[in-house]
N, C-alpha and C. Protein backbone atom coordinates (compact mmCIF):
# COMPACT_ATOMS: atom_id res chain seq x y z
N UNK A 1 8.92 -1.71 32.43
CA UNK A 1 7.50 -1.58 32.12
C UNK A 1 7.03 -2.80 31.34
N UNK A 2 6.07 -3.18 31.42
CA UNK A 2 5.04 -4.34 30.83
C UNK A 2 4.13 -3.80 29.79
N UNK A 3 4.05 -4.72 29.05
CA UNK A 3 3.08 -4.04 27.81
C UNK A 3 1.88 -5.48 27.75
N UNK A 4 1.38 -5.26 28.82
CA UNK A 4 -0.13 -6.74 28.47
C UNK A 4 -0.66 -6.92 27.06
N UNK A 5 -0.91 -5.86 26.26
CA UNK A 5 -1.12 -5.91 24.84
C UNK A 5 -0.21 -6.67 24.25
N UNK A 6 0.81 -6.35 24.03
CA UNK A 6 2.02 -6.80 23.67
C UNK A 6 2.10 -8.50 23.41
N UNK A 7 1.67 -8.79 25.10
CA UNK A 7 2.24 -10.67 25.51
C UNK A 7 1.11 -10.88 25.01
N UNK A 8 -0.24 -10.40 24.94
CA UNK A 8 -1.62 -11.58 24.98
C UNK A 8 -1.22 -10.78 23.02
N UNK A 9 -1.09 -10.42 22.51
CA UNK A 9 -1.27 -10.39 20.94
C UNK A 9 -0.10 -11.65 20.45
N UNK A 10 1.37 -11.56 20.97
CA UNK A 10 2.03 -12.79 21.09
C UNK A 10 1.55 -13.68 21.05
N UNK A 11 1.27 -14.01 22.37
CA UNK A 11 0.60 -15.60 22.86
C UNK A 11 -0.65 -16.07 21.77
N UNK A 12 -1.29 -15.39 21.92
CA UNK A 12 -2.16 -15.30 20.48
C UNK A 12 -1.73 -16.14 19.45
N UNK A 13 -0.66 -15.52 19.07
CA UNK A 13 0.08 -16.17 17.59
C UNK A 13 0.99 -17.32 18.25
N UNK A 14 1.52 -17.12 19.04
CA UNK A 14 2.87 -18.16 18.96
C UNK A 14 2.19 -19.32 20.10
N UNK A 15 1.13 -19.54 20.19
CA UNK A 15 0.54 -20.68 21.38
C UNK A 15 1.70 -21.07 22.43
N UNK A 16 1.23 -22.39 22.81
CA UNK A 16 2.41 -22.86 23.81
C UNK A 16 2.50 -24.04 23.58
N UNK A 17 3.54 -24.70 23.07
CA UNK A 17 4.12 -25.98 22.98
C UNK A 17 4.66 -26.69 23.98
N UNK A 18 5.11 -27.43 24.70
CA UNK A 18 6.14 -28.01 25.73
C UNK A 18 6.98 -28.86 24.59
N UNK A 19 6.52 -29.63 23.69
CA UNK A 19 7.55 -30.33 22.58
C UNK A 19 7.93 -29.41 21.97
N UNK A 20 9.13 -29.65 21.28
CA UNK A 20 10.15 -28.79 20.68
C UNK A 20 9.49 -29.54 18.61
N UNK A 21 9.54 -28.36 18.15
CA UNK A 21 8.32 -28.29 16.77
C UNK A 21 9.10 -27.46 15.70
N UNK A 22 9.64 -28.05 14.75
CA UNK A 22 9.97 -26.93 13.65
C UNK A 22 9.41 -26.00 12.94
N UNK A 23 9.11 -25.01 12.91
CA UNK A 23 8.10 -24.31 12.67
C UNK A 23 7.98 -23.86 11.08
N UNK A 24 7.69 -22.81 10.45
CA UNK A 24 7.29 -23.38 9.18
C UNK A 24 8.59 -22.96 8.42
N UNK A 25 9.48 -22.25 9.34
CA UNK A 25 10.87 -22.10 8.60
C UNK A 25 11.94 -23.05 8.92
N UNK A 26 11.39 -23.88 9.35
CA UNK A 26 12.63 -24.89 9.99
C UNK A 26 12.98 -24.74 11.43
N UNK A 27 13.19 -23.90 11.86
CA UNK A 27 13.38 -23.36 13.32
C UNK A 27 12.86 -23.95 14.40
N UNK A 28 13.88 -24.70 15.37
CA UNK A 28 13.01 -25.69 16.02
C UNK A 28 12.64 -24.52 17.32
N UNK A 29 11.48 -24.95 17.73
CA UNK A 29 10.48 -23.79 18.88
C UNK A 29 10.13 -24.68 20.13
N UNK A 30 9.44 -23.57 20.86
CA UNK A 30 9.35 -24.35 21.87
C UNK A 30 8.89 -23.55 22.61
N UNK A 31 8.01 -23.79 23.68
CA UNK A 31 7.11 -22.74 24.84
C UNK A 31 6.39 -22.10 23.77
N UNK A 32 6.07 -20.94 24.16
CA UNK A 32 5.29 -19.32 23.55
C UNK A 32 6.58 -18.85 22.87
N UNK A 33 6.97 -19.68 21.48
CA UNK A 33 7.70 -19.33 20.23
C UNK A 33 8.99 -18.87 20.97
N UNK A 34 9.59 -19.86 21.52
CA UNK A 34 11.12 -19.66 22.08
C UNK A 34 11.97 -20.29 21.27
N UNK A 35 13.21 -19.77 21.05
CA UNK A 35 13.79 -20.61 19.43
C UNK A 35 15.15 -20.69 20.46
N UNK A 36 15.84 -20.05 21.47
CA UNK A 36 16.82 -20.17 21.91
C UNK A 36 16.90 -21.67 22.31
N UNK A 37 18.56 -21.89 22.15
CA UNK A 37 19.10 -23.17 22.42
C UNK A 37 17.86 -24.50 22.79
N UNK A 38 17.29 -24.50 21.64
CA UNK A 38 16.05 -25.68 21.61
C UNK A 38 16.83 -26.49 20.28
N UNK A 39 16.39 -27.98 20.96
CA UNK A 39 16.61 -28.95 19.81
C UNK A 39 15.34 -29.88 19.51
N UNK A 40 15.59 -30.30 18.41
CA UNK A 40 15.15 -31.84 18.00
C UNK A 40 14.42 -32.48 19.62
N UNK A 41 13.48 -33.04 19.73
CA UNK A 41 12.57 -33.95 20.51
C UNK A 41 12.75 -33.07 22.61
N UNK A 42 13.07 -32.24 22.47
CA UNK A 42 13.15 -31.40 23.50
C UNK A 42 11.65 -31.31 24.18
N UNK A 43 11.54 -31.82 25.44
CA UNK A 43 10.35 -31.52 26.39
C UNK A 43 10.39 -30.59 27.04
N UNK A 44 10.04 -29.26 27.79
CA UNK A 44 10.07 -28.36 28.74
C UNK A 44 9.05 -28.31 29.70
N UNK A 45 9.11 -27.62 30.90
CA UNK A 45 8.00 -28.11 32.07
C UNK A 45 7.18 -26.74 31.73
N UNK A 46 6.03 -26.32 32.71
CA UNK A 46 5.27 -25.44 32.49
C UNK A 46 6.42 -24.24 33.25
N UNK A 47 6.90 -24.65 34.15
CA UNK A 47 7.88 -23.36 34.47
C UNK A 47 8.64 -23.19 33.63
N UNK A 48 9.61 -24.11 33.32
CA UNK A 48 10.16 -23.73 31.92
C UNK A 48 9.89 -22.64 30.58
N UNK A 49 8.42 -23.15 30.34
CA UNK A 49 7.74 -22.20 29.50
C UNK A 49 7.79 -20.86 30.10
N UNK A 50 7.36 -20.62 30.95
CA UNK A 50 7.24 -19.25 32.08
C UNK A 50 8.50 -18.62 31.88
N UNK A 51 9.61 -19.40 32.41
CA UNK A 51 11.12 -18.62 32.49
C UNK A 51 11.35 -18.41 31.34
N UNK A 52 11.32 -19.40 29.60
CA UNK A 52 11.49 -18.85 28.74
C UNK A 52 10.77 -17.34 27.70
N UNK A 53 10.32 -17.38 28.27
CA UNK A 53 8.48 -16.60 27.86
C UNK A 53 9.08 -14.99 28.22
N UNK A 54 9.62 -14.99 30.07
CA UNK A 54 9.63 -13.91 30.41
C UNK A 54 11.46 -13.26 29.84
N UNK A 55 12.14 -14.31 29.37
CA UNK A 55 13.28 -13.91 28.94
C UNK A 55 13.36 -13.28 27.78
N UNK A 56 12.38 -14.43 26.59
CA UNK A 56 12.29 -13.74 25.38
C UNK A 56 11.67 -12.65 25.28
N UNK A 57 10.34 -12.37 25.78
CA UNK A 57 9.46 -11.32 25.56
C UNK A 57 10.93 -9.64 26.38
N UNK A 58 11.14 -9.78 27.22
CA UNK A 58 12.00 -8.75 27.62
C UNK A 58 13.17 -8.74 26.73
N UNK A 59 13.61 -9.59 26.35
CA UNK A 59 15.00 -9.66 24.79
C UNK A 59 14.32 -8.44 23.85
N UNK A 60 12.86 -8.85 23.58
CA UNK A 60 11.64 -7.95 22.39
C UNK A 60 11.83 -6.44 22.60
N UNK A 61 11.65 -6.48 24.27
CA UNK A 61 11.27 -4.98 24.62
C UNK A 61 12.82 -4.09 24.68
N UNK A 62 13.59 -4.96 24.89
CA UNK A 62 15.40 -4.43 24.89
C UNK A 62 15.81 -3.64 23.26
N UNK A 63 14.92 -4.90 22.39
CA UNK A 63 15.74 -4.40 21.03
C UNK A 63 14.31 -3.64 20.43
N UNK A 64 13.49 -3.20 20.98
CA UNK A 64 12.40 -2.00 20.58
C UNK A 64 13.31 -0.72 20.71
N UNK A 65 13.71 -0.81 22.22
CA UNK A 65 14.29 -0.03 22.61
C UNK A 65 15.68 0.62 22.42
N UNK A 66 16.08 -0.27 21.72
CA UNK A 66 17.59 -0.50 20.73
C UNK A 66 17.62 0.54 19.76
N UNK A 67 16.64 0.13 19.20
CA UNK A 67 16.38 0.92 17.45
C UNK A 67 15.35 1.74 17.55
N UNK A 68 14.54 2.24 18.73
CA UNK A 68 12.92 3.15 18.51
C UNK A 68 14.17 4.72 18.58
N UNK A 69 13.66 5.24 17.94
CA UNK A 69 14.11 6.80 18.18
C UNK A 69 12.46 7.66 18.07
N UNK A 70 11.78 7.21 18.17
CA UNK A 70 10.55 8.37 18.03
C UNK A 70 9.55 7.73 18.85
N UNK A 71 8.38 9.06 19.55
CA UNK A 71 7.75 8.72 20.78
C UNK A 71 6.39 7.68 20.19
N UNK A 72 6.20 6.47 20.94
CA UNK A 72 5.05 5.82 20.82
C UNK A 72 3.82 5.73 21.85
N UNK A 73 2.93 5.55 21.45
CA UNK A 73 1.92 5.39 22.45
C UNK A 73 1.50 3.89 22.80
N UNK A 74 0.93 3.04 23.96
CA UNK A 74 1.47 2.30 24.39
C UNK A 74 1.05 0.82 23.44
N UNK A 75 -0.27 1.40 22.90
CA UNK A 75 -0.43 0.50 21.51
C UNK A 75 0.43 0.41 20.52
N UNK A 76 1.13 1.57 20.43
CA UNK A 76 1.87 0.99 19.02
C UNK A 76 2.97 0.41 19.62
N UNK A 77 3.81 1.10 20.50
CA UNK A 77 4.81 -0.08 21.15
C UNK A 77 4.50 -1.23 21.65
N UNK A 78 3.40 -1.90 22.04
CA UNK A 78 2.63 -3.40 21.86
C UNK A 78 3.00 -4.14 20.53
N UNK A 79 1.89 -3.25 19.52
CA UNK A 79 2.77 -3.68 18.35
C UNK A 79 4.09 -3.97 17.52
N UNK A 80 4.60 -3.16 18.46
CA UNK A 80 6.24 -2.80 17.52
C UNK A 80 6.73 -4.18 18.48
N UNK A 81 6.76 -4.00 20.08
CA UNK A 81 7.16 -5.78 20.29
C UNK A 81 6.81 -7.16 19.89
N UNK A 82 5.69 -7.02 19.74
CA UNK A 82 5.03 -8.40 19.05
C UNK A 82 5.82 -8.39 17.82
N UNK A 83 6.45 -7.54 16.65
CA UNK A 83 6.74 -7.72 15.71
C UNK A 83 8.20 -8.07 16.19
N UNK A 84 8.90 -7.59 17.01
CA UNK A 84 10.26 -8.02 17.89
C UNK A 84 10.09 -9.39 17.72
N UNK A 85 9.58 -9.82 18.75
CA UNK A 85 9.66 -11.13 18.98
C UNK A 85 9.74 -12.08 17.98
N UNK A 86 8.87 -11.86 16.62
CA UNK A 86 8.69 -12.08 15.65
C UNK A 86 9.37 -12.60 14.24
N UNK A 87 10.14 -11.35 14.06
CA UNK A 87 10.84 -10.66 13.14
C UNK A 87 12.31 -11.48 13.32
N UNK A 88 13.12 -11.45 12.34
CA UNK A 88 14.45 -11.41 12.44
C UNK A 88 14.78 -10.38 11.20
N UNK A 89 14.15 -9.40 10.75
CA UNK A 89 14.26 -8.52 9.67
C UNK A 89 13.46 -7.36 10.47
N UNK A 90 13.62 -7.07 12.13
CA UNK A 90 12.91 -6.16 13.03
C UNK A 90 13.52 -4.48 12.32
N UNK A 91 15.07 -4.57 12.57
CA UNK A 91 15.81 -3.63 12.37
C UNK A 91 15.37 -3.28 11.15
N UNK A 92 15.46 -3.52 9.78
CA UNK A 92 14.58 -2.57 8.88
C UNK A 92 13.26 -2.25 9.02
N UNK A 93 12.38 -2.97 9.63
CA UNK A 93 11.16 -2.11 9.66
C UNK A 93 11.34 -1.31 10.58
N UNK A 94 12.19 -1.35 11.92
CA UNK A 94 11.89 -0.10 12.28
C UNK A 94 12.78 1.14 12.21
N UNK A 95 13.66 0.81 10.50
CA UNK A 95 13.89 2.21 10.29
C UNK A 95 13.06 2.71 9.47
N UNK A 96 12.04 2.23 9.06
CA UNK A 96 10.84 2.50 8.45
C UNK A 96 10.10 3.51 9.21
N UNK A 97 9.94 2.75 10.64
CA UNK A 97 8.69 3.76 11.74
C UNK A 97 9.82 5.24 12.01
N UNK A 98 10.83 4.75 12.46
CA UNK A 98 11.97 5.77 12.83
C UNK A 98 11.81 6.98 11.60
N UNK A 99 11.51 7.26 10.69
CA UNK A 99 11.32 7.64 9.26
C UNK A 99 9.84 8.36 9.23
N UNK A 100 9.26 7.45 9.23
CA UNK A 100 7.82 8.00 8.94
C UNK A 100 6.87 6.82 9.34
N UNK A 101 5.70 6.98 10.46
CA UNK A 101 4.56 6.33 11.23
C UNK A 101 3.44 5.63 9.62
N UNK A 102 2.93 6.73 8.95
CA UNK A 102 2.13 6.07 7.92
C UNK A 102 3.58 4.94 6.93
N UNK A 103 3.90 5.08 6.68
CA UNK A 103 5.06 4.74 5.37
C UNK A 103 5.16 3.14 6.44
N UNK A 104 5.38 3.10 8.01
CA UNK A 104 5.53 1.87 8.41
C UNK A 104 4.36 1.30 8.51
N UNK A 105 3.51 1.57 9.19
CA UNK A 105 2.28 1.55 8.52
C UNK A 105 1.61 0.18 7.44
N UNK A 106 2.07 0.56 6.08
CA UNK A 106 1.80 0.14 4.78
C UNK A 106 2.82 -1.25 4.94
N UNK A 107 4.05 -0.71 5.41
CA UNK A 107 5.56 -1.62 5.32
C UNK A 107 5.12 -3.02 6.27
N UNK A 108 4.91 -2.36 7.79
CA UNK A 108 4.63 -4.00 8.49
C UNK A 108 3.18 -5.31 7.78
N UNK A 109 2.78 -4.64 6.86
CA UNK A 109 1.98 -5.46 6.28
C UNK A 109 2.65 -6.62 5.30
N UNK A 110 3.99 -5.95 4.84
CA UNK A 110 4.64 -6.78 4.06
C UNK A 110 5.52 -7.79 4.14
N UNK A 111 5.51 -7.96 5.15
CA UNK A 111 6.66 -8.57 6.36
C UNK A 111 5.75 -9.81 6.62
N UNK A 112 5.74 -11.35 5.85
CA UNK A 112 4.88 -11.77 5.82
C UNK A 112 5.38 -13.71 5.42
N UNK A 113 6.61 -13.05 5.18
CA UNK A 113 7.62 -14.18 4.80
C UNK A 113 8.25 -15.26 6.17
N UNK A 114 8.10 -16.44 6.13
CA UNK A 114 9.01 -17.49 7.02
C UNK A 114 10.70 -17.36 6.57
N UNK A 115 11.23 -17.74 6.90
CA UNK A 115 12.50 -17.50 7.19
C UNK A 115 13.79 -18.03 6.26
N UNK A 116 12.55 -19.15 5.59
CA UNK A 116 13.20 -19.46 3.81
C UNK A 116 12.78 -18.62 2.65
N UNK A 117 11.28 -18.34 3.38
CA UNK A 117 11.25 -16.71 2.35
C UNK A 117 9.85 -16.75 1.68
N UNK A 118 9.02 -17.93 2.19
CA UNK A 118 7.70 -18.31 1.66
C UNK A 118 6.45 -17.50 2.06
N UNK A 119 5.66 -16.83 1.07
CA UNK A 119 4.64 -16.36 1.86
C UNK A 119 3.57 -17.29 2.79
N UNK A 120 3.09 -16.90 4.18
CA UNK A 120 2.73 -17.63 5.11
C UNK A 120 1.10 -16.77 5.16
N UNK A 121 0.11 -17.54 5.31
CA UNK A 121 -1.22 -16.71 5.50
C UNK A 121 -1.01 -16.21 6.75
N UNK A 122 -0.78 -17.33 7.59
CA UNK A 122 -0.42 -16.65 9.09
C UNK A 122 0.01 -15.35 9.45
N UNK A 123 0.90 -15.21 8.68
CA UNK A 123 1.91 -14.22 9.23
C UNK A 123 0.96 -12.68 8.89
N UNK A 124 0.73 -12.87 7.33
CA UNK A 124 -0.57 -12.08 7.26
C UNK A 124 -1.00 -11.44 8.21
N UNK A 125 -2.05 -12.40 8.51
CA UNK A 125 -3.34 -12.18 9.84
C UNK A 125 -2.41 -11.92 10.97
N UNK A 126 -1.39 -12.34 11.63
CA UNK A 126 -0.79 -11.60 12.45
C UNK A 126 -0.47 -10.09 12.21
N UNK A 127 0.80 -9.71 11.27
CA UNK A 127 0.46 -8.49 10.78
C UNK A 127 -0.39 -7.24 10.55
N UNK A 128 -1.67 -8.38 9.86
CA UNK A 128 -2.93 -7.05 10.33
C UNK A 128 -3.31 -7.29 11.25
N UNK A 129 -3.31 -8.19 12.29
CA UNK A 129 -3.60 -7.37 13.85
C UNK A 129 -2.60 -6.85 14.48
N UNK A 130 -1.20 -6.88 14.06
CA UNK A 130 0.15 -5.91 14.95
C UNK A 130 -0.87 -4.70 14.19
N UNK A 131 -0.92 -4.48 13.23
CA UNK A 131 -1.45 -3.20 12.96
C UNK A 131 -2.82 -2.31 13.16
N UNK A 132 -4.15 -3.37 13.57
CA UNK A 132 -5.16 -2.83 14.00
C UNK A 132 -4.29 -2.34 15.40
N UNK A 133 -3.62 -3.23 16.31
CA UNK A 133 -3.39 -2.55 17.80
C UNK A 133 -2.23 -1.36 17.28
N UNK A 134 -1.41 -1.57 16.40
CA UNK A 134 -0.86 -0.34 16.41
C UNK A 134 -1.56 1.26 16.23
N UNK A 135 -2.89 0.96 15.18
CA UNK A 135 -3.81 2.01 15.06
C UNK A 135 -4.68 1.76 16.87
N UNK A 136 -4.85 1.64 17.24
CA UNK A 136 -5.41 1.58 19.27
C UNK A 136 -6.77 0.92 18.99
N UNK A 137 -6.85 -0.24 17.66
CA UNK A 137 -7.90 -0.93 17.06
C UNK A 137 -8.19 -2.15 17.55
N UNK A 138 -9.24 -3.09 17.87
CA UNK A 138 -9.43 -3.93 18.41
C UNK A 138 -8.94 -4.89 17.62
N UNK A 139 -8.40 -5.84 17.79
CA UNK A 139 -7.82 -6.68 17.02
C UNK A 139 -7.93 -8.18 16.94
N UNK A 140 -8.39 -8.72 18.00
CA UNK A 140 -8.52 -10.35 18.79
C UNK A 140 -9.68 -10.29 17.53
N UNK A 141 -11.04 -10.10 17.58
CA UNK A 141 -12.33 -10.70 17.08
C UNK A 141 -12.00 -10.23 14.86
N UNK A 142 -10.77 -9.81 14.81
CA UNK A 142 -10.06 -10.45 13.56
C UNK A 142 -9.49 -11.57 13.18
N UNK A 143 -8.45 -11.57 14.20
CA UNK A 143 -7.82 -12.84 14.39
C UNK A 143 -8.29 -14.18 14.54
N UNK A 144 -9.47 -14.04 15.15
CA UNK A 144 -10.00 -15.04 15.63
C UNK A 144 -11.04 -15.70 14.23
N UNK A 145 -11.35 -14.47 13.45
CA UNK A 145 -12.28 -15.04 12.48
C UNK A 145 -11.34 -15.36 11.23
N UNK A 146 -9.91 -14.57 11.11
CA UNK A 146 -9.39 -14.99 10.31
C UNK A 146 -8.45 -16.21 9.99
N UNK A 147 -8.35 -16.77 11.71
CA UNK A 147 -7.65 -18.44 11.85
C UNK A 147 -8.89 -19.40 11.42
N UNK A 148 -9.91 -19.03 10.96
CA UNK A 148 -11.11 -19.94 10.87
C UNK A 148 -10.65 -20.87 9.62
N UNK A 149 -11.14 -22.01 9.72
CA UNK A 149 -10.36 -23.11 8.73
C UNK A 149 -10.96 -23.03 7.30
N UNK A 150 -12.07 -22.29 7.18
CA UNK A 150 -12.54 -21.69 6.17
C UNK A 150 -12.29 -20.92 5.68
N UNK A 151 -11.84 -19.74 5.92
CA UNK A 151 -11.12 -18.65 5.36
C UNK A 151 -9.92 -18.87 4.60
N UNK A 152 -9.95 -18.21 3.44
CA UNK A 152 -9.09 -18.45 2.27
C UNK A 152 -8.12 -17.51 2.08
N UNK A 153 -7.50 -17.09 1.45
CA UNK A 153 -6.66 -15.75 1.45
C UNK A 153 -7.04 -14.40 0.36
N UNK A 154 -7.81 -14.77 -0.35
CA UNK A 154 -8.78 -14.04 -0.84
C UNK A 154 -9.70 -13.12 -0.16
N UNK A 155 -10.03 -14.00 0.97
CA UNK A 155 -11.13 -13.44 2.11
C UNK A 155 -10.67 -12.62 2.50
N UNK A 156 -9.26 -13.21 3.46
CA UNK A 156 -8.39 -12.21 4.29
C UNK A 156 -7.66 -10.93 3.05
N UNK A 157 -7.57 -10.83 2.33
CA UNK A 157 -7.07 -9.58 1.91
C UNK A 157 -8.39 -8.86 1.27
N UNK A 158 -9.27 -9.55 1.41
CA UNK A 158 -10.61 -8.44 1.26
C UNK A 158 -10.90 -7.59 2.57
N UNK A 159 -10.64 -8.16 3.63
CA UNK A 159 -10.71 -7.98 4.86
C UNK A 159 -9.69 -6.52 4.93
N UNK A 160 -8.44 -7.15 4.44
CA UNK A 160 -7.24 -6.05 4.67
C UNK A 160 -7.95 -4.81 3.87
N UNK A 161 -8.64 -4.94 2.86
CA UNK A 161 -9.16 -3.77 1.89
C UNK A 161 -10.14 -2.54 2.84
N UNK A 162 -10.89 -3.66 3.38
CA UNK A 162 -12.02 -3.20 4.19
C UNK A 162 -11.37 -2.67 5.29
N UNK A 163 -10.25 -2.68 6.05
CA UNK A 163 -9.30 -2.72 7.54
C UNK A 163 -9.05 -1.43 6.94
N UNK A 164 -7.73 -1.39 5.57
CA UNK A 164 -7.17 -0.25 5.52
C UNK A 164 -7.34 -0.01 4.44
N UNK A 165 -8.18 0.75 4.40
CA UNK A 165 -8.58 1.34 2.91
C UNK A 165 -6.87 2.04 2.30
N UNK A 166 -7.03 2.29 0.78
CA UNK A 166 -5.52 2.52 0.73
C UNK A 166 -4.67 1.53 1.00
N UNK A 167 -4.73 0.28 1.21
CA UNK A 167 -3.37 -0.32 1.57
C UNK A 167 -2.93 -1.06 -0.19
């Protein structure tokens, strides 16, 4: 099964490169946020991107499926892959959802760190849109106002106030 939510909330965040780019944890990338066997000054073709794209994104939906023990609806499993793909700290949040839906909820908001451990605004604004689509919430015309080069992080967690009351 395919989750279109899923790839276009991805693609969203992780654009498409053909140069190989360290990203803000060091991690050299490449295509639509492919980290497998990529190096230093690495070019890839547009098929390339394609074949890597459809490998990783199905790796996402394998290890959803790894660790989900409780039923989702097709938004929140959108969300729960986008955070797959994402994540290398996937497996505790989703013994979080496995546990309790609100409690993960609150949790994927916190998940916000690059991979040396720095808070990232990005990751943020990704986050609260895994979580507007996990609530079956529109999420793009957030994202879109919250990559604005003006927006501060002040803004965006006023935003989060206004999104989820309680958070």
């Amino acid at each position: 099964m395919t989750y279109p939510k899923a790839m276009d909330l991805t693609k969203f965040f992780e654009g498409c490169k053909y140069k190989a780019y360290a990203d803000s944890g060091g991690i050299w990338t490449i295509g639509i946020g492919s980290t497998k066997n990529v190096t230093e000054g690495m070019i890839i073709s547009h098929n390339e991107v394609l074949r890597r794209w459809d490998v990783d994104i199905q790796d996402s939906i394998t290890r959803v499926n790894q660790y989900l023990k409780v039923q989702l609806n097709d938004d929140e499993m959108s969300a729960v892959i986008s955070q797959a793909f994402n994540l290398k700290s996937f497996p505790k949040l989703m013994g979080h959802l496995n546990r309790d839906k609100e409690l993960y909820k609150n949790k994927m908001l916190l998940y916000c760190k690059d991979a040396k451990g720095n808070f990232l605004k990005g990751l943020l604004i990704r986050r609260m849109a895994e979580r507007l689509l996990f609530e079956s919430r529109a999420w793009m015309e957030f994202a879109v106002w919250a990559q604005g080069k003006t927006i501060t992080i002040d803004m965006i967690l006023d935003k989060q106030k206004q999104l989820f009351a309680g958070v």
